[in-house]
Protein backbone atom coordinates (compact mmCIF):
# COMPACT_ATOMS: atom_id res chain seq x y z
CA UNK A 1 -101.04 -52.87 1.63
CA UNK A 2 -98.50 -50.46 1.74
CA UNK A 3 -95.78 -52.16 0.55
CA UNK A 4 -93.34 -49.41 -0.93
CA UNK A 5 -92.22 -49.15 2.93
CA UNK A 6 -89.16 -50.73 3.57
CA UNK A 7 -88.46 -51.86 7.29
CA UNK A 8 -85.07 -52.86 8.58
CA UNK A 9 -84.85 -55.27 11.68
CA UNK A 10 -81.19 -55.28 12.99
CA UNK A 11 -80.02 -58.05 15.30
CA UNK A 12 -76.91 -56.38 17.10
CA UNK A 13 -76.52 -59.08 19.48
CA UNK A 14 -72.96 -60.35 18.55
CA UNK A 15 -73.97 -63.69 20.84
CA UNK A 16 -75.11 -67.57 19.35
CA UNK A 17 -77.65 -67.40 21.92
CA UNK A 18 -79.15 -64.11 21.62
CA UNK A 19 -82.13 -63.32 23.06
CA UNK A 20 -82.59 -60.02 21.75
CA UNK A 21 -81.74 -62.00 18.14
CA UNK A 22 -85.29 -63.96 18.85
CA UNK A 23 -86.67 -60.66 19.36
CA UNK A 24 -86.05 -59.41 15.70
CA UNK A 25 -86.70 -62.62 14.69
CA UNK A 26 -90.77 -62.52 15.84
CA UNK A 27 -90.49 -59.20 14.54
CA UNK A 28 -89.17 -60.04 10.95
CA UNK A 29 -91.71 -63.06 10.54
CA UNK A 30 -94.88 -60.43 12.02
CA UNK A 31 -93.96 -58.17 9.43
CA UNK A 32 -93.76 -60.37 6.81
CA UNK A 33 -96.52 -62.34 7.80
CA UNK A 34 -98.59 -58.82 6.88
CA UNK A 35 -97.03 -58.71 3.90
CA UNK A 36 -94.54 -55.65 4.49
CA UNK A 37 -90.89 -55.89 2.99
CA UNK A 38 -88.47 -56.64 5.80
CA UNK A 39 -84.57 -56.41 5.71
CA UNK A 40 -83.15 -58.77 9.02
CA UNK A 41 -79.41 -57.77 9.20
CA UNK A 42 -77.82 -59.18 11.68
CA UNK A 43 -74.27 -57.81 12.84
CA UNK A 44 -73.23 -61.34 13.55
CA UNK A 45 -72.57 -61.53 9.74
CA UNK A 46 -70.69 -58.56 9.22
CA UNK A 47 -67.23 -56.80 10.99
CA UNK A 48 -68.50 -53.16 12.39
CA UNK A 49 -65.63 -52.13 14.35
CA UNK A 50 -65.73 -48.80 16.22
CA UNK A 51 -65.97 -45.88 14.24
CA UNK A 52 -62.52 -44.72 12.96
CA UNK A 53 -60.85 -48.23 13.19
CA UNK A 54 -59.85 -50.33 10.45
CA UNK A 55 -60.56 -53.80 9.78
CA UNK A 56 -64.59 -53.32 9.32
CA UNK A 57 -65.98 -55.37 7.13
CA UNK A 58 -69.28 -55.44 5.31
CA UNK A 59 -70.26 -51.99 6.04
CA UNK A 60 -71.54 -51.35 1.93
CA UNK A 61 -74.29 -53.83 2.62
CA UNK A 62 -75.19 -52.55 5.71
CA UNK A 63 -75.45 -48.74 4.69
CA UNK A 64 -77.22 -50.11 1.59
CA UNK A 65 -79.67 -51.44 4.25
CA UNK A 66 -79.67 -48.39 6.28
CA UNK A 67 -80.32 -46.67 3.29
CA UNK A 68 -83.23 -48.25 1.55
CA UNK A 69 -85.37 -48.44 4.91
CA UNK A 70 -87.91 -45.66 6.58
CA UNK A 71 -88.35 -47.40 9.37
CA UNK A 72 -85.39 -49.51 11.62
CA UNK A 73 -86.17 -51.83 14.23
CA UNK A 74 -83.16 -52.49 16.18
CA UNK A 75 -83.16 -55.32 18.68
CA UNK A 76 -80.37 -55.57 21.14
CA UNK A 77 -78.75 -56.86 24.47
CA UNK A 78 -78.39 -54.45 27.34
CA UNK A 79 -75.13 -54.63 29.18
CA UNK A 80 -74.16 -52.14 32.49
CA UNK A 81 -77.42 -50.21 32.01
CA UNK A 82 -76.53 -49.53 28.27
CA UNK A 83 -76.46 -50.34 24.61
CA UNK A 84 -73.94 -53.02 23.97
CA UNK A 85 -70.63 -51.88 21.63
CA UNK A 86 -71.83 -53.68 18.48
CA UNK A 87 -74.88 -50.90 18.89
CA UNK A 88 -72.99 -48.21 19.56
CA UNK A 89 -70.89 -48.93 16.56
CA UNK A 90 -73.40 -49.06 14.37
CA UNK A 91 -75.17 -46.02 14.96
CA UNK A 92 -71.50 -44.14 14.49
CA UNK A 93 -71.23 -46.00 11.32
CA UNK A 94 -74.77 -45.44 9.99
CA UNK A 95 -76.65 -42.75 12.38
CA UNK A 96 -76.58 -40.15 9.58
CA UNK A 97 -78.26 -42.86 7.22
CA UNK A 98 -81.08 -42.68 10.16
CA UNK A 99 -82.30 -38.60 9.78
CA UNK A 100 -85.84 -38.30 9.20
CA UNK A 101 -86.58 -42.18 9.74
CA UNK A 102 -88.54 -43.72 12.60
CA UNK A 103 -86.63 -46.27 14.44
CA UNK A 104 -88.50 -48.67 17.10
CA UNK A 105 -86.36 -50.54 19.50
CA UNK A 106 -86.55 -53.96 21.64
CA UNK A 107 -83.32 -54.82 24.23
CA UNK A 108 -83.32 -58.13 26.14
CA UNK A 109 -81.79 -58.26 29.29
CA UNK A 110 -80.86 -60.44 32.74
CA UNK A 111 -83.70 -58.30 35.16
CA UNK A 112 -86.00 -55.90 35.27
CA UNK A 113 -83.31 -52.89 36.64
CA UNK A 114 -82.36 -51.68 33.19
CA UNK A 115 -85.44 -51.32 31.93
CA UNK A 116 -84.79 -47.62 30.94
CA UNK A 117 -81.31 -48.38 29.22
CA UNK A 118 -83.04 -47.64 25.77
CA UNK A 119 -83.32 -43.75 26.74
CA UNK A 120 -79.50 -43.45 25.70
CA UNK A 121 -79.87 -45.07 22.59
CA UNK A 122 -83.46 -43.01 21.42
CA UNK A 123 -81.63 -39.64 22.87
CA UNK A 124 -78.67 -39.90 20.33
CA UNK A 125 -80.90 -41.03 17.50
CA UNK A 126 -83.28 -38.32 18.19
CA UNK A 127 -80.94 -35.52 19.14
CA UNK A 128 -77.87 -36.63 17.45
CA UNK A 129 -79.47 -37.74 13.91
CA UNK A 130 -82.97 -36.21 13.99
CA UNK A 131 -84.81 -39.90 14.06
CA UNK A 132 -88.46 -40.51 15.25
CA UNK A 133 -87.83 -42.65 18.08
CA UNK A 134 -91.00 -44.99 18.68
CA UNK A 135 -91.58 -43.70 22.60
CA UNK A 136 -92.79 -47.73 23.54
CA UNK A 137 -89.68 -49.75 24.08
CA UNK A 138 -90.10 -53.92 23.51
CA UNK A 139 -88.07 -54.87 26.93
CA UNK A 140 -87.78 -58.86 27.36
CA UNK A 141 -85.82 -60.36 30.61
CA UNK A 142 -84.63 -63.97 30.45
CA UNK A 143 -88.10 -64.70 32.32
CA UNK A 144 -89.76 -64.41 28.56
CA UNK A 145 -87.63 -67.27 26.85
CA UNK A 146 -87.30 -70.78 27.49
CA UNK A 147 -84.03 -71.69 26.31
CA UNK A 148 -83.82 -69.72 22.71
CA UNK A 149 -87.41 -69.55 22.18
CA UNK A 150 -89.49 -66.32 23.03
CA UNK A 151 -92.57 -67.89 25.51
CA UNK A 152 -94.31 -64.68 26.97
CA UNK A 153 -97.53 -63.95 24.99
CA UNK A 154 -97.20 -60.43 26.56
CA UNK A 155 -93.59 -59.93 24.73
CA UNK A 156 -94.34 -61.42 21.81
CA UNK A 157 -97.58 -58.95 21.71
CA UNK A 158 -95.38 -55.85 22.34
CA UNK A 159 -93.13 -56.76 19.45
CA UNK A 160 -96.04 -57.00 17.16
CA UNK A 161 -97.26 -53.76 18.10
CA UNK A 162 -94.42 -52.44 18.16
CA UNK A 163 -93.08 -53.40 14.59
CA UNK A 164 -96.49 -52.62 13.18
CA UNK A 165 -96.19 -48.85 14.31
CA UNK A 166 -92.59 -48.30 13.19
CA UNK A 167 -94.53 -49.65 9.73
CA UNK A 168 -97.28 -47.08 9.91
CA UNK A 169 -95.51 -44.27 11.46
CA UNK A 170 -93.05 -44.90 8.81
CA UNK A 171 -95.52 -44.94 6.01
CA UNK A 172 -97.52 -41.46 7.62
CA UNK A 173 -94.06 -39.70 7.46
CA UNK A 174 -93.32 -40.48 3.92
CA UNK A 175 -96.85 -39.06 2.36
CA UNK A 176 -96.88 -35.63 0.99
CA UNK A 177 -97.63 -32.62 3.37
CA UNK A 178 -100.50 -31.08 1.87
């Protein structure tokens, strides 16, 4: 096992009832199921305010986070066709922490319309901070859950592959050009 990896799973619903939390959840217990050292942050626990404001709170832990991973999983609602402000915040805080770093993401969502909200978020990683973006989104409607629980095998599936290949891509782009 590869274990020196470090992956970071980041919850940025800001909700009780986050679906897109559940997401990161089956993702945090997949990887660690496989033995592979996880970091679930979720932004429910911490005050990221807009970049530039004051009143933040818990940012050291997070960067620390940010920091210490090679791969980052974030998992996250999408509102108007877009990343919700919790996100977006976030990557202003942290997106430099993110260079060189291969980043996988999963969005829950009311239909199927948005599906191709996550483009936004992988072109400022990529373009804005240099990160491999993962090019297979995780997209889950409200069809997948029953209540708070994640029910579609199919999902659940996607998450698992997906988290596994931030995890190998991650370890690949750490070994030693030769």
């Amino acid at each position: 096992m590869r274990n020196e990896i470090q992956v970071l799973i980041v919850s940025a619903s800001l909700s009780e009832e986050s679906r897109s939390k559940q997401l990161c959840v089956h993702a945090t217990e997949f990887l660690k199921g496989k033995g592979v050292q996880v970091t679930h942050e979720n932004l429910q626990d911490h005050r990221v305010l807009p970049y530039g404001m004051d009143g933040s709170e818990g940012l050291d832990t997070l960067r620390a986070s940010f920091e210490a991973a090679e791969g980052i999983i974030f998992g996250f609602p999408v509102y108007n066709y877009n990343m919700n402000a919790s996100l977006k915040a976030a990557i202003e805080h942290f997106g430099r922490t993110m260079t060189d770093k291969v980043i996988g993401l999963m969005m829950s969502a009311g239909g199927q319309a948005s599906y191709m909200s996550g483009l936004v978020v992988a072109n400022s990683l990529s373009l804005d901070f240099r990160s491999w973006v993962v090019p297979r989104f995780v997209y889950a409607t409200k069809t997948a859950f029953d209540g708070d629980t994640l029910t579609d095998a199919e999902i659940a599936n996607r998450i698992e592959d997906l988290a596994w290949t931030v995890y190998e891509k991650a370890w690949q782009h750490k070994q030693p050009v030769s």
